[in-house]
PDB file of N, CA and C in Angstrom:
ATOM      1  N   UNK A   1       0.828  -1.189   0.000  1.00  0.00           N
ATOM      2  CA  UNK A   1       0.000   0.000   0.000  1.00  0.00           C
ATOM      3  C   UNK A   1       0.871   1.250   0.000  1.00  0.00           C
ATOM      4  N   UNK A   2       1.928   1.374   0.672  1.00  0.00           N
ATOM      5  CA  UNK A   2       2.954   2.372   0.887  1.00  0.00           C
ATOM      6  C   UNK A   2       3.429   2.933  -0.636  1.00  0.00           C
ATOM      7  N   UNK A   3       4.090   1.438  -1.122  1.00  0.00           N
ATOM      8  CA  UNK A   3       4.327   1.862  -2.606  1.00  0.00           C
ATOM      9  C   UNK A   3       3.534   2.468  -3.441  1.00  0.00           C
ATOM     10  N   UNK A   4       2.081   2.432  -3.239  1.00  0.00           N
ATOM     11  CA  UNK A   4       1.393   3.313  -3.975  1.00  0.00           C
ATOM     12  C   UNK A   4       0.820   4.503  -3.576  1.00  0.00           C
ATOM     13  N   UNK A   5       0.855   4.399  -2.377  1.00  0.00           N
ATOM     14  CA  UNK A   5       1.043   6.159  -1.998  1.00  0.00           C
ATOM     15  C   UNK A   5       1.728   6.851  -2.294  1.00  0.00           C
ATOM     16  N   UNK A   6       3.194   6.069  -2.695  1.00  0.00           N
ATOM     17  CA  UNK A   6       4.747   6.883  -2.647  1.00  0.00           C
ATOM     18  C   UNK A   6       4.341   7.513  -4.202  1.00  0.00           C
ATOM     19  N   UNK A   7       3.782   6.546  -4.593  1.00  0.00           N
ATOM     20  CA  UNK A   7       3.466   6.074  -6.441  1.00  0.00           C
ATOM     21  C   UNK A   7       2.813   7.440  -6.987  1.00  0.00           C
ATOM     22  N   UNK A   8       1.816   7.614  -6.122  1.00  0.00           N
ATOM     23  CA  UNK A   8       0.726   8.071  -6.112  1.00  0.00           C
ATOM     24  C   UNK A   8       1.144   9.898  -6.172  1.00  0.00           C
ATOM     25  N   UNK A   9       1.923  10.001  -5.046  1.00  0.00           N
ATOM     26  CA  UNK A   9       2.545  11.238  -4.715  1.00  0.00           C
ATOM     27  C   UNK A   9       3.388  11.666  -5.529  1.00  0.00           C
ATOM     28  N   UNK A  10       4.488  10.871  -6.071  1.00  0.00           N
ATOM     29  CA  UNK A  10       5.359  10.972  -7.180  1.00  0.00           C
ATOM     30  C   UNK A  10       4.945  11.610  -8.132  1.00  0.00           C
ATOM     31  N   UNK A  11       3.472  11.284  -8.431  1.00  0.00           N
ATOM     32  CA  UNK A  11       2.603  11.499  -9.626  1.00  0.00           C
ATOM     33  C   UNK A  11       1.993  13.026  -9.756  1.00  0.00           C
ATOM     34  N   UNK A  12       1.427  13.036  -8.486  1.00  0.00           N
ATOM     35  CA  UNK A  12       1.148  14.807  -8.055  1.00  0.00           C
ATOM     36  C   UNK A  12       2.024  15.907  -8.294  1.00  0.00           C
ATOM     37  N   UNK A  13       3.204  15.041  -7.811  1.00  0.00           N
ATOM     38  CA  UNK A  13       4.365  16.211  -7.479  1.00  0.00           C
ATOM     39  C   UNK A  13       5.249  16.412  -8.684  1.00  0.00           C
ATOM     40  N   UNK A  14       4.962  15.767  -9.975  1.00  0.00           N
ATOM     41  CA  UNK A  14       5.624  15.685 -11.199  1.00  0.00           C
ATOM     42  C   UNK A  14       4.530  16.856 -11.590  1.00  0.00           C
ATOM     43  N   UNK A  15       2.786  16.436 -11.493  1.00  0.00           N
ATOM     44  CA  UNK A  15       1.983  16.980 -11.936  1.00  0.00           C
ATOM     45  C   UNK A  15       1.897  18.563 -11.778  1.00  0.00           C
ATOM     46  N   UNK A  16       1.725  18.549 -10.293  1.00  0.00           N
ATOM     47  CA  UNK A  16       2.090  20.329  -9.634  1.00  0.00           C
ATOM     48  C   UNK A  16       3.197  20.963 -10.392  1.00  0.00           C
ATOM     49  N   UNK A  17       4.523  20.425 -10.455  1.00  0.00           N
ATOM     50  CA  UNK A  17       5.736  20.901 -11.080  1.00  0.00           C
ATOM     51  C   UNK A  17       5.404  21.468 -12.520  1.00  0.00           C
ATOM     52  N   UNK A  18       4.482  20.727 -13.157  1.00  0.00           N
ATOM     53  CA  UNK A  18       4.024  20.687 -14.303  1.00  0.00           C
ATOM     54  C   UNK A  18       3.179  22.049 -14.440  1.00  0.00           C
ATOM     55  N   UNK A  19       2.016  21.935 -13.853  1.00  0.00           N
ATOM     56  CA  UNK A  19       1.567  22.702 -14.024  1.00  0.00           C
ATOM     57  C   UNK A  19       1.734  24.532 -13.370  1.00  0.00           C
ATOM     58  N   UNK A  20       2.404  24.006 -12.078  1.00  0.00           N
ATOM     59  CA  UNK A  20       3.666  25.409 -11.907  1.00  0.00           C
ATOM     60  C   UNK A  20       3.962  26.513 -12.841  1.00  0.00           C
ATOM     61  N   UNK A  21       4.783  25.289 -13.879  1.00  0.00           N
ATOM     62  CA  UNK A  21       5.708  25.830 -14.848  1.00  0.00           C
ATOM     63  C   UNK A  21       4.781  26.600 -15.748  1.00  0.00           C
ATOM     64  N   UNK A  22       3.276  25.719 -16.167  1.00  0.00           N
ATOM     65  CA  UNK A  22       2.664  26.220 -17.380  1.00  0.00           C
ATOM     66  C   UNK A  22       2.204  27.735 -16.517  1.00  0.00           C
ATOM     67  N   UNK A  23       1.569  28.168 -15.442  1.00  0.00           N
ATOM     68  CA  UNK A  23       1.213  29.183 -14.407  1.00  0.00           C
ATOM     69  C   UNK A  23       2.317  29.815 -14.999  1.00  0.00           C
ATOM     70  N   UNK A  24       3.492  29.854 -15.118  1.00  0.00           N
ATOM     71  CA  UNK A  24       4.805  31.006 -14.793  1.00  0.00           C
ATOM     72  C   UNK A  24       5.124  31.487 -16.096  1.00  0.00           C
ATOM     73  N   UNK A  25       4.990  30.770 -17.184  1.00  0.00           N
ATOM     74  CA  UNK A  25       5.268  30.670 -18.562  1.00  0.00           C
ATOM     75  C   UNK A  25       3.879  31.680 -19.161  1.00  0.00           C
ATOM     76  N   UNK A  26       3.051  31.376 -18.665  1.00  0.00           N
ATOM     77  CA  UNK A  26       1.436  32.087 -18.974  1.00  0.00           C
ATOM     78  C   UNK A  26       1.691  33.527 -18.288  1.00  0.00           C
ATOM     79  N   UNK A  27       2.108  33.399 -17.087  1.00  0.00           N
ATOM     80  CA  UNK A  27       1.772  35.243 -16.228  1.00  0.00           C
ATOM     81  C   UNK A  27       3.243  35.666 -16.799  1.00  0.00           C
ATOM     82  N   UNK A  28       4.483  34.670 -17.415  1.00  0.00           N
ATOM     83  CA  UNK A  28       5.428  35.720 -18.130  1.00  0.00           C
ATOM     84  C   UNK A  28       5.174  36.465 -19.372  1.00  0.00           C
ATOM     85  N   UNK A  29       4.075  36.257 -20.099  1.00  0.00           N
ATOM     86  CA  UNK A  29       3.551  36.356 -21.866  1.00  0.00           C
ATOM     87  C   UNK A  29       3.124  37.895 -21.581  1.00  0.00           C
ATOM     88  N   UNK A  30       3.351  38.580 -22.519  1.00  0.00           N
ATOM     89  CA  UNK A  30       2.548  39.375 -22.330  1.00  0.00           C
ATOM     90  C   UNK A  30       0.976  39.899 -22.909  1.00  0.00           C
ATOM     91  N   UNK A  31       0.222  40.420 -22.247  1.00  0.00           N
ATOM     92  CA  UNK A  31      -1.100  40.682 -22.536  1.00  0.00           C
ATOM     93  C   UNK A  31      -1.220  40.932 -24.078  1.00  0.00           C
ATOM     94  N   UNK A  32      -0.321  41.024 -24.738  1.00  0.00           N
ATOM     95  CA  UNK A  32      -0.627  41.556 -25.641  1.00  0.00           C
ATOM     96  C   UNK A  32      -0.090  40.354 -27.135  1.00  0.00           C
ATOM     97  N   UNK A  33       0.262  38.963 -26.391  1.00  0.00           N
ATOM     98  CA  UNK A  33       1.004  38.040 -27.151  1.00  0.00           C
ATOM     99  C   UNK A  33      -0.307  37.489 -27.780  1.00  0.00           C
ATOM    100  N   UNK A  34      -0.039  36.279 -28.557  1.00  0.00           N
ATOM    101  CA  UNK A  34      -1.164  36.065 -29.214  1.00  0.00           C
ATOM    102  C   UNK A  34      -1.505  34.500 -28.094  1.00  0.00           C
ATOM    103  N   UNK A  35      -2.930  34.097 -28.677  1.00  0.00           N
ATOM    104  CA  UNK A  35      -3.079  33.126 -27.433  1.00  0.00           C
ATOM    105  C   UNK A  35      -2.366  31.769 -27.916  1.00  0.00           C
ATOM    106  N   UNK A  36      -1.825  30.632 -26.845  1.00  0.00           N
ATOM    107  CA  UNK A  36      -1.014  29.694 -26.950  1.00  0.00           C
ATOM    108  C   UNK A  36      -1.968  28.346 -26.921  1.00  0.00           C
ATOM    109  N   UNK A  37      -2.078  27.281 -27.990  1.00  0.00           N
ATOM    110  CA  UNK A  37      -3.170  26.425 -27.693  1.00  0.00           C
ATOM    111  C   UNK A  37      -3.383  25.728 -26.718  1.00  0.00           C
ATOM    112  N   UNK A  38      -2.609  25.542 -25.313  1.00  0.00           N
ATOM    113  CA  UNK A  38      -2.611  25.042 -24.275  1.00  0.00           C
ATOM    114  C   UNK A  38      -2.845  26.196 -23.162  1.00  0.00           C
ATOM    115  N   UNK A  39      -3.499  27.312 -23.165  1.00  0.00           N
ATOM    116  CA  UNK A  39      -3.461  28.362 -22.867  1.00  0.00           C
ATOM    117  C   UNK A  39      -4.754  27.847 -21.530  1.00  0.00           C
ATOM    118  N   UNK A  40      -5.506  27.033 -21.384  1.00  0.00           N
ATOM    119  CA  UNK A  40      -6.173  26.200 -20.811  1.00  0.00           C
ATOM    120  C   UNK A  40      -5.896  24.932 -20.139  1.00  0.00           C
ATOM    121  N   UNK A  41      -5.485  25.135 -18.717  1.00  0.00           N
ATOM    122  CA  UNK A  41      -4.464  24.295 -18.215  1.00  0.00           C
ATOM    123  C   UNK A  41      -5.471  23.342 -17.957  1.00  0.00           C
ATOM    124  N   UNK A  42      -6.604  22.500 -17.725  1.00  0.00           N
ATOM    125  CA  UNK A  42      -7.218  21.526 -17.663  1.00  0.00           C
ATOM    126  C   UNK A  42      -7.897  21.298 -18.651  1.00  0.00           C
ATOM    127  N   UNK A  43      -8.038  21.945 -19.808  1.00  0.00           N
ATOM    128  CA  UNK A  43      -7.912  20.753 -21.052  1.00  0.00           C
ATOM    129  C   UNK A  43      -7.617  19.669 -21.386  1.00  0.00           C
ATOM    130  N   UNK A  44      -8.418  18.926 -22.269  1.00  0.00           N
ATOM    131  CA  UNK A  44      -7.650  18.152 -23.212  1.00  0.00           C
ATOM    132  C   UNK A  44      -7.377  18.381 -23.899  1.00  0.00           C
ATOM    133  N   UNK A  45      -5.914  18.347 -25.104  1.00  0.00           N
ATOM    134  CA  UNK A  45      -5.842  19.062 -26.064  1.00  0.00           C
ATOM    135  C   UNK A  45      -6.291  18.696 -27.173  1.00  0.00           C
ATOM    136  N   UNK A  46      -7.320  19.667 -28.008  1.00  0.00           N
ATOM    137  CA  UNK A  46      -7.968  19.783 -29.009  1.00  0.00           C
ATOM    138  C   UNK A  46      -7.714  18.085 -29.826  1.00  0.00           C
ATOM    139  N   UNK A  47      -5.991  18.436 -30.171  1.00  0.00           N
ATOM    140  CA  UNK A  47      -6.266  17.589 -31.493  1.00  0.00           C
ATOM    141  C   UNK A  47      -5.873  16.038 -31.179  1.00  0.00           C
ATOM    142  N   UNK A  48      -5.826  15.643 -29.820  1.00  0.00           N
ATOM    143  CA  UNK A  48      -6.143  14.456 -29.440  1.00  0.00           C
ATOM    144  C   UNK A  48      -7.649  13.974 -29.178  1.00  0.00           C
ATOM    145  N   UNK A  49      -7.966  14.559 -28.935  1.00  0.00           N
ATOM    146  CA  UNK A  49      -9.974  14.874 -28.159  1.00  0.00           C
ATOM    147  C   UNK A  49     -10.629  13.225 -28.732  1.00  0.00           C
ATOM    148  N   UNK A  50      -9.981  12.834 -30.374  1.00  0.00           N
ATOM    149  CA  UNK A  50     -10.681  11.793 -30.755  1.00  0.00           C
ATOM    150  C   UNK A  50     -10.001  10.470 -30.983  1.00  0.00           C
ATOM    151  N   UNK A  51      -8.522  10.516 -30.142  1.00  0.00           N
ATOM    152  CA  UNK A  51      -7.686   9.438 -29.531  1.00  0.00           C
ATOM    153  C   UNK A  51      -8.322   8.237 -28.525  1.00  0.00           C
ATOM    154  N   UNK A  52      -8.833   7.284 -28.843  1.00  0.00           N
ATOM    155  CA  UNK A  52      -9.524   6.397 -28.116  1.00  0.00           C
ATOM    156  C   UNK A  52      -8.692   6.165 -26.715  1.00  0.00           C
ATOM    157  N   UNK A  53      -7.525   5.801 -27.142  1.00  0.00           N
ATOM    158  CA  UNK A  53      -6.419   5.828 -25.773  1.00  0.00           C
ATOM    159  C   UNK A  53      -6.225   6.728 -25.052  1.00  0.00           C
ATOM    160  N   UNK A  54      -6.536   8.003 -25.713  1.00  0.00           N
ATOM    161  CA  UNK A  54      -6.448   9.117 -24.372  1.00  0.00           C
ATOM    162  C   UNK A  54      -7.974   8.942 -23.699  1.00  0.00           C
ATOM    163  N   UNK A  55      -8.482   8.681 -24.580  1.00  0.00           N
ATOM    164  CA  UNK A  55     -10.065   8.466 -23.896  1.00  0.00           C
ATOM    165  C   UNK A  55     -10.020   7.870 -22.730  1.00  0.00           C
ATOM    166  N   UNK A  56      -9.887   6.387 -22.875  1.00  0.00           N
ATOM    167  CA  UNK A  56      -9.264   5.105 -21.993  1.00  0.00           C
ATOM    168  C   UNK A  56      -8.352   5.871 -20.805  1.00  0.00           C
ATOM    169  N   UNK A  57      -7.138   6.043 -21.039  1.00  0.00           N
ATOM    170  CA  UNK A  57      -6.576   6.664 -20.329  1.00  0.00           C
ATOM    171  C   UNK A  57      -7.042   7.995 -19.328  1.00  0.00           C
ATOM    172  N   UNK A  58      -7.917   8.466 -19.630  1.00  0.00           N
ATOM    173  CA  UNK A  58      -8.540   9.691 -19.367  1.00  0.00           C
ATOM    174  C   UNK A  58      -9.643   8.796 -18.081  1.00  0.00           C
ATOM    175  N   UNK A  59     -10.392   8.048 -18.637  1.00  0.00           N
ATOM    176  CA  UNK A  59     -11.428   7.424 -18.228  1.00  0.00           C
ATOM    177  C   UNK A  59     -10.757   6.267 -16.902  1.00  0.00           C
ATOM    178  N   UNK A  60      -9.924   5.979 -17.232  1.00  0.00           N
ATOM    179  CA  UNK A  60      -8.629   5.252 -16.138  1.00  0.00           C
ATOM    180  C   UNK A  60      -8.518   5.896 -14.826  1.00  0.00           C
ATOM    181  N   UNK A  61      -7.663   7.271 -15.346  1.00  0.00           N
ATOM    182  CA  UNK A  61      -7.534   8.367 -14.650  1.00  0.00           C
ATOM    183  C   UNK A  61      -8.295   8.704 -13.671  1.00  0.00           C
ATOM    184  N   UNK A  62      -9.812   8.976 -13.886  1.00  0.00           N
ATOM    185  CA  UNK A  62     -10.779   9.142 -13.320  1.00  0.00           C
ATOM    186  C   UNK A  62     -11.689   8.268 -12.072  1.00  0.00           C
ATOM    187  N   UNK A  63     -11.654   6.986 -12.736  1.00  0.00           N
ATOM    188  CA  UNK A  63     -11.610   5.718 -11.674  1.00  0.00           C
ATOM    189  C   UNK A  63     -10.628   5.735 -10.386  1.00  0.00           C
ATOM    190  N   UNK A  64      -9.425   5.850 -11.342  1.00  0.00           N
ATOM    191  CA  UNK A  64      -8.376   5.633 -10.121  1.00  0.00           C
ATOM    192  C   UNK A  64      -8.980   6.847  -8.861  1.00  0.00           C
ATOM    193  N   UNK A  65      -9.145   8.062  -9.028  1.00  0.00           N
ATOM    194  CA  UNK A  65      -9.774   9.268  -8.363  1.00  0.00           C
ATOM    195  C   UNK A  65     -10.763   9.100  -7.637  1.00  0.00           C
ATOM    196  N   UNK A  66     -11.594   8.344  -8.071  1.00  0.00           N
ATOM    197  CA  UNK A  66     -12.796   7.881  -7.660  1.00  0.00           C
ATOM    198  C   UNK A  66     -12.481   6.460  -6.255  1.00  0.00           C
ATOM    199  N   UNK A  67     -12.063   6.287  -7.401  1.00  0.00           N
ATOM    200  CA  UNK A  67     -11.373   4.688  -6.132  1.00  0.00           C
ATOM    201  C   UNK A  67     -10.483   5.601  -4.738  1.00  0.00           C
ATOM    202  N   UNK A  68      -9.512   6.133  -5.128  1.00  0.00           N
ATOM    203  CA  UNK A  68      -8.620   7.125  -4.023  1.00  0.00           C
ATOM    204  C   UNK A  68      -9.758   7.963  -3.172  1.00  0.00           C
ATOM    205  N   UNK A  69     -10.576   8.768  -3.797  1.00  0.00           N
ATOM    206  CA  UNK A  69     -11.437   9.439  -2.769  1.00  0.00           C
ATOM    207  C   UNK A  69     -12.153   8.769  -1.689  1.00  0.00           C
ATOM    208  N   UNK A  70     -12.362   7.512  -2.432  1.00  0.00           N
ATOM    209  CA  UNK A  70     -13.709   6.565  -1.622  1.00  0.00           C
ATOM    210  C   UNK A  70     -12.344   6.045  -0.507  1.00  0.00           C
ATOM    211  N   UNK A  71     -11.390   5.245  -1.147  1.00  0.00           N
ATOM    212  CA  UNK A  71     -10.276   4.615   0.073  1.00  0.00           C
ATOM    213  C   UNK A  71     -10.202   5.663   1.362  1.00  0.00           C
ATOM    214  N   UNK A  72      -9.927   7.365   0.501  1.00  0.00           N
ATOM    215  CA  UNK A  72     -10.044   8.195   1.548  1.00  0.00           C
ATOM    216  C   UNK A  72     -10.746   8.449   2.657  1.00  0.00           C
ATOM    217  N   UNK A  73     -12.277   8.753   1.889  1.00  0.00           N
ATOM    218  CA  UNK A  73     -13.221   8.442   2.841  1.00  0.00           C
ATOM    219  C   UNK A  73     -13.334   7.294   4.089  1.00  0.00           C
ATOM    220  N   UNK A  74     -12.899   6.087   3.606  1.00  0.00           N
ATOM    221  CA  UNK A  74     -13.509   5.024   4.392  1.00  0.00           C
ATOM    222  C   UNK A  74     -12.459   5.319   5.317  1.00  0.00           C
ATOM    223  N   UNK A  75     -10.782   5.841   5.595  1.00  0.00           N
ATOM    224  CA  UNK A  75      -9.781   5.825   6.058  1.00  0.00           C
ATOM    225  C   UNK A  75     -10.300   6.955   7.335  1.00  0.00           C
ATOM    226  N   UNK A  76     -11.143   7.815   7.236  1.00  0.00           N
ATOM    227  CA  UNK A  76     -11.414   9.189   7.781  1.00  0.00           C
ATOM    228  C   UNK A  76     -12.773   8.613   8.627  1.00  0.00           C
ATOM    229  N   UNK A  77     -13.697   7.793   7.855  1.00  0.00           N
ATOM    230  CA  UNK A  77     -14.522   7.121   8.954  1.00  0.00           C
ATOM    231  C   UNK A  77     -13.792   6.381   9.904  1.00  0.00           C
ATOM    232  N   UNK A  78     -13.136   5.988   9.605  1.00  0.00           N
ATOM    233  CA  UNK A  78     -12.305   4.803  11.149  1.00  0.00           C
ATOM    234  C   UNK A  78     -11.688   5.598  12.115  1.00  0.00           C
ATOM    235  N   UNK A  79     -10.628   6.586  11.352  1.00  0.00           N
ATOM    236  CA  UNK A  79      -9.918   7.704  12.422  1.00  0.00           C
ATOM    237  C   UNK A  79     -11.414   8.242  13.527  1.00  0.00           C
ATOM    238  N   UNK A  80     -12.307   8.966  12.491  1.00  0.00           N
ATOM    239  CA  UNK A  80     -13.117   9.173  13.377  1.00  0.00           C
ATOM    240  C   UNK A  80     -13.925   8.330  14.226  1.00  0.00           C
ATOM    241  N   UNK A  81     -13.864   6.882  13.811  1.00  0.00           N
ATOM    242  CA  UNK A  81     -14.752   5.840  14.875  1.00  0.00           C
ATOM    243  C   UNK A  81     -13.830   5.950  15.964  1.00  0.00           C
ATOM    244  N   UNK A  82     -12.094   5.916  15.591  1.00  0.00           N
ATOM    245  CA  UNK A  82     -11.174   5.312  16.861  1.00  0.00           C
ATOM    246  C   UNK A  82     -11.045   6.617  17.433  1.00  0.00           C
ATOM    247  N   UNK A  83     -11.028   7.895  17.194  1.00  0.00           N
ATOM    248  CA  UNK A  83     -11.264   9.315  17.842  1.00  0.00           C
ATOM    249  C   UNK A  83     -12.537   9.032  19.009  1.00  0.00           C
ATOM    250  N   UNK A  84     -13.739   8.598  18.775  1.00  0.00           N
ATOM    251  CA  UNK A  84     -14.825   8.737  19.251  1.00  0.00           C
ATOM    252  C   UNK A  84     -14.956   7.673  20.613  1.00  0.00           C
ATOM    253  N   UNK A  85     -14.038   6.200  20.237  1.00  0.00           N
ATOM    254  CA  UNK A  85     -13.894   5.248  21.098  1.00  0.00           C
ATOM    255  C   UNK A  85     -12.619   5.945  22.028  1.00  0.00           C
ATOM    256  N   UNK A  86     -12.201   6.417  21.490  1.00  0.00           N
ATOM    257  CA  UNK A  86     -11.084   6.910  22.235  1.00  0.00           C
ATOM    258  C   UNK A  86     -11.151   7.917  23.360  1.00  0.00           C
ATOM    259  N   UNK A  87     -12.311   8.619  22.752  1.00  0.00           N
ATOM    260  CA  UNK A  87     -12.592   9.813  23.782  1.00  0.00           C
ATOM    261  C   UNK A  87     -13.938   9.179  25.026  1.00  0.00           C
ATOM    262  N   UNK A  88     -14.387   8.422  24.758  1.00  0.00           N
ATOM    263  CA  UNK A  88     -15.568   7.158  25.371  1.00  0.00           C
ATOM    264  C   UNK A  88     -14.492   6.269  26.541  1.00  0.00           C
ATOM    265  N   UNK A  89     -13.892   6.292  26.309  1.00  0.00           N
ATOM    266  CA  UNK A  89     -12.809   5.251  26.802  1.00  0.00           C
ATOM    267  C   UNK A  89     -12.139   5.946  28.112  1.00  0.00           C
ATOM    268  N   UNK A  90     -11.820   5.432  29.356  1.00  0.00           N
ATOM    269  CA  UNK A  90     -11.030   5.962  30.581  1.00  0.00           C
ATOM    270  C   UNK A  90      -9.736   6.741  30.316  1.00  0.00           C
ATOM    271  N   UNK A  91      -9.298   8.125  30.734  1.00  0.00           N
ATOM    272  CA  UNK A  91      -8.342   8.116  30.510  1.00  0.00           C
ATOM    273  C   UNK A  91      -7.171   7.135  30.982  1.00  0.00           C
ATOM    274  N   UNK A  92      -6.139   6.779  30.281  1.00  0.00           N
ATOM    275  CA  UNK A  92      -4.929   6.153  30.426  1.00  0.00           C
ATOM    276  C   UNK A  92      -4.143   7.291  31.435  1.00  0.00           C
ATOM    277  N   UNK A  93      -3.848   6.149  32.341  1.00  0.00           N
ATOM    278  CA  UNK A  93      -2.443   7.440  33.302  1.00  0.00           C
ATOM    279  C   UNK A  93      -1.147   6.876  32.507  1.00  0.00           C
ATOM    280  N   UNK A  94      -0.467   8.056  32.593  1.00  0.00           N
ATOM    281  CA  UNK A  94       0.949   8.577  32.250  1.00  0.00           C
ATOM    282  C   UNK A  94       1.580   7.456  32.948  1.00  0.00           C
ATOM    283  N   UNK A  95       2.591   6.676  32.429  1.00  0.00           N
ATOM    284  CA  UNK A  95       4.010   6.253  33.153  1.00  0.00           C
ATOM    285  C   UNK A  95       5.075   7.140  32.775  1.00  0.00           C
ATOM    286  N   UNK A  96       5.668   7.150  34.372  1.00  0.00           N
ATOM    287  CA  UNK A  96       6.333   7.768  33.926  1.00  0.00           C
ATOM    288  C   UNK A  96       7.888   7.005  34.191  1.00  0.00           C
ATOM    289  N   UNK A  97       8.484   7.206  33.115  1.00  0.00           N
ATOM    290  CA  UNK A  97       9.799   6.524  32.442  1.00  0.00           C
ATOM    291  C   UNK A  97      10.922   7.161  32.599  1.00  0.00           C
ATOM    292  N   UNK A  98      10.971   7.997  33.765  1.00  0.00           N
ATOM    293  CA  UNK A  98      12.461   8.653  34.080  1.00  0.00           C
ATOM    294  C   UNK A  98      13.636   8.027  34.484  1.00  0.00           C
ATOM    295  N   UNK A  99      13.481   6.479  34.248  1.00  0.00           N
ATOM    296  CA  UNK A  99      14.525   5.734  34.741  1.00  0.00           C
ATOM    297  C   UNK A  99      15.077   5.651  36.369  1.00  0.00           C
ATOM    298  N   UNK A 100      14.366   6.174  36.856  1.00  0.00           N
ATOM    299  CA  UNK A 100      14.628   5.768  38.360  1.00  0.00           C
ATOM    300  C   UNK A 100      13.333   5.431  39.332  1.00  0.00           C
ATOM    301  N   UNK A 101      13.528   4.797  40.231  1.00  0.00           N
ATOM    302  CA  UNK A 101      11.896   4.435  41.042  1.00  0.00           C
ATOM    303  C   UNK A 101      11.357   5.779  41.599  1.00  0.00           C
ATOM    304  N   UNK A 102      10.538   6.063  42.206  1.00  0.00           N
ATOM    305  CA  UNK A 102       9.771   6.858  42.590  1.00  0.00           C
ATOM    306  C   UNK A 102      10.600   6.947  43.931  1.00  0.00           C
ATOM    307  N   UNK A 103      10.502   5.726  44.780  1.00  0.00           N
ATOM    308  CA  UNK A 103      11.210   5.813  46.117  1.00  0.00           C
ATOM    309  C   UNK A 103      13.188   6.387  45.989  1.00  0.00           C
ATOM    310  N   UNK A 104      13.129   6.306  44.951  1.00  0.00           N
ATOM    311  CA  UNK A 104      15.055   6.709  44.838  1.00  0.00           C
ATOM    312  C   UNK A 104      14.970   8.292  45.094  1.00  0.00           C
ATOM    313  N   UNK A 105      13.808   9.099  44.503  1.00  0.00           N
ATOM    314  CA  UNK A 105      13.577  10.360  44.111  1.00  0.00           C
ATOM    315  C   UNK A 105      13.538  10.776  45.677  1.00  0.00           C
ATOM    316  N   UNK A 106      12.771  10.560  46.029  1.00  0.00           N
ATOM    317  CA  UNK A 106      12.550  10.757  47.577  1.00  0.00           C
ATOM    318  C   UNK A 106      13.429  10.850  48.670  1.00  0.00           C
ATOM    319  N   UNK A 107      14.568   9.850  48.712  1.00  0.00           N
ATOM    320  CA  UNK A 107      15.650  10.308  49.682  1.00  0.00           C
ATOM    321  C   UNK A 107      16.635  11.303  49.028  1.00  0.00           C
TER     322      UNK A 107
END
């Protein structure tokens, strides 16, 4: 599961970088340049639109999102079940782990 979080994140953080760049490249142009066909950062671009594989791929994409939100969700119900049992529950006393007995402290 780890590996695909790592997977997962890898993927974002290529993506963000990505789209960063297109943000910095766009507010460097000036107002007065002509427009760039990717000028629409969540597009698809035009002249793929009727690529069955980007389709697929696109449609992939979307599942996986779908699947990740829901994993999310169900991950956020439990925190909050074990939050709720947790706070229901006696407090736990502190040990305390200072390496010496209680009676050593004392003389």
């Amino acid at each position: 599961m780890s590996d695909a979080v790592a997977a997962a994140r890898t993927r974002i953080d290529r993506a963000l970088t990505a789209l960063e760049r297109k943000i910095n490249d766009l507010k460097a142009r000036p107002a007065t340049a002509r427009p760039i066909e990717d000028d629409d950062l969540f597009a698809i671009p035009s002249g793929n639109a009727s690529d069955p594989g980007l389709r697929d791929r696109i449609a992939e994409l979307e599942a996986a999102g779908r699947d990740a939100s829901d994993a999310l969700a169900g991950a956020i119900d439990q925190l909050r079940d074990l939050i709720e049992v947790r706070s229901d529950a006696a407090p736990v006393a502190e040990k305390d782990d200072g390496g010496e007995d209680d009676e050593a402290k004392e003389d």
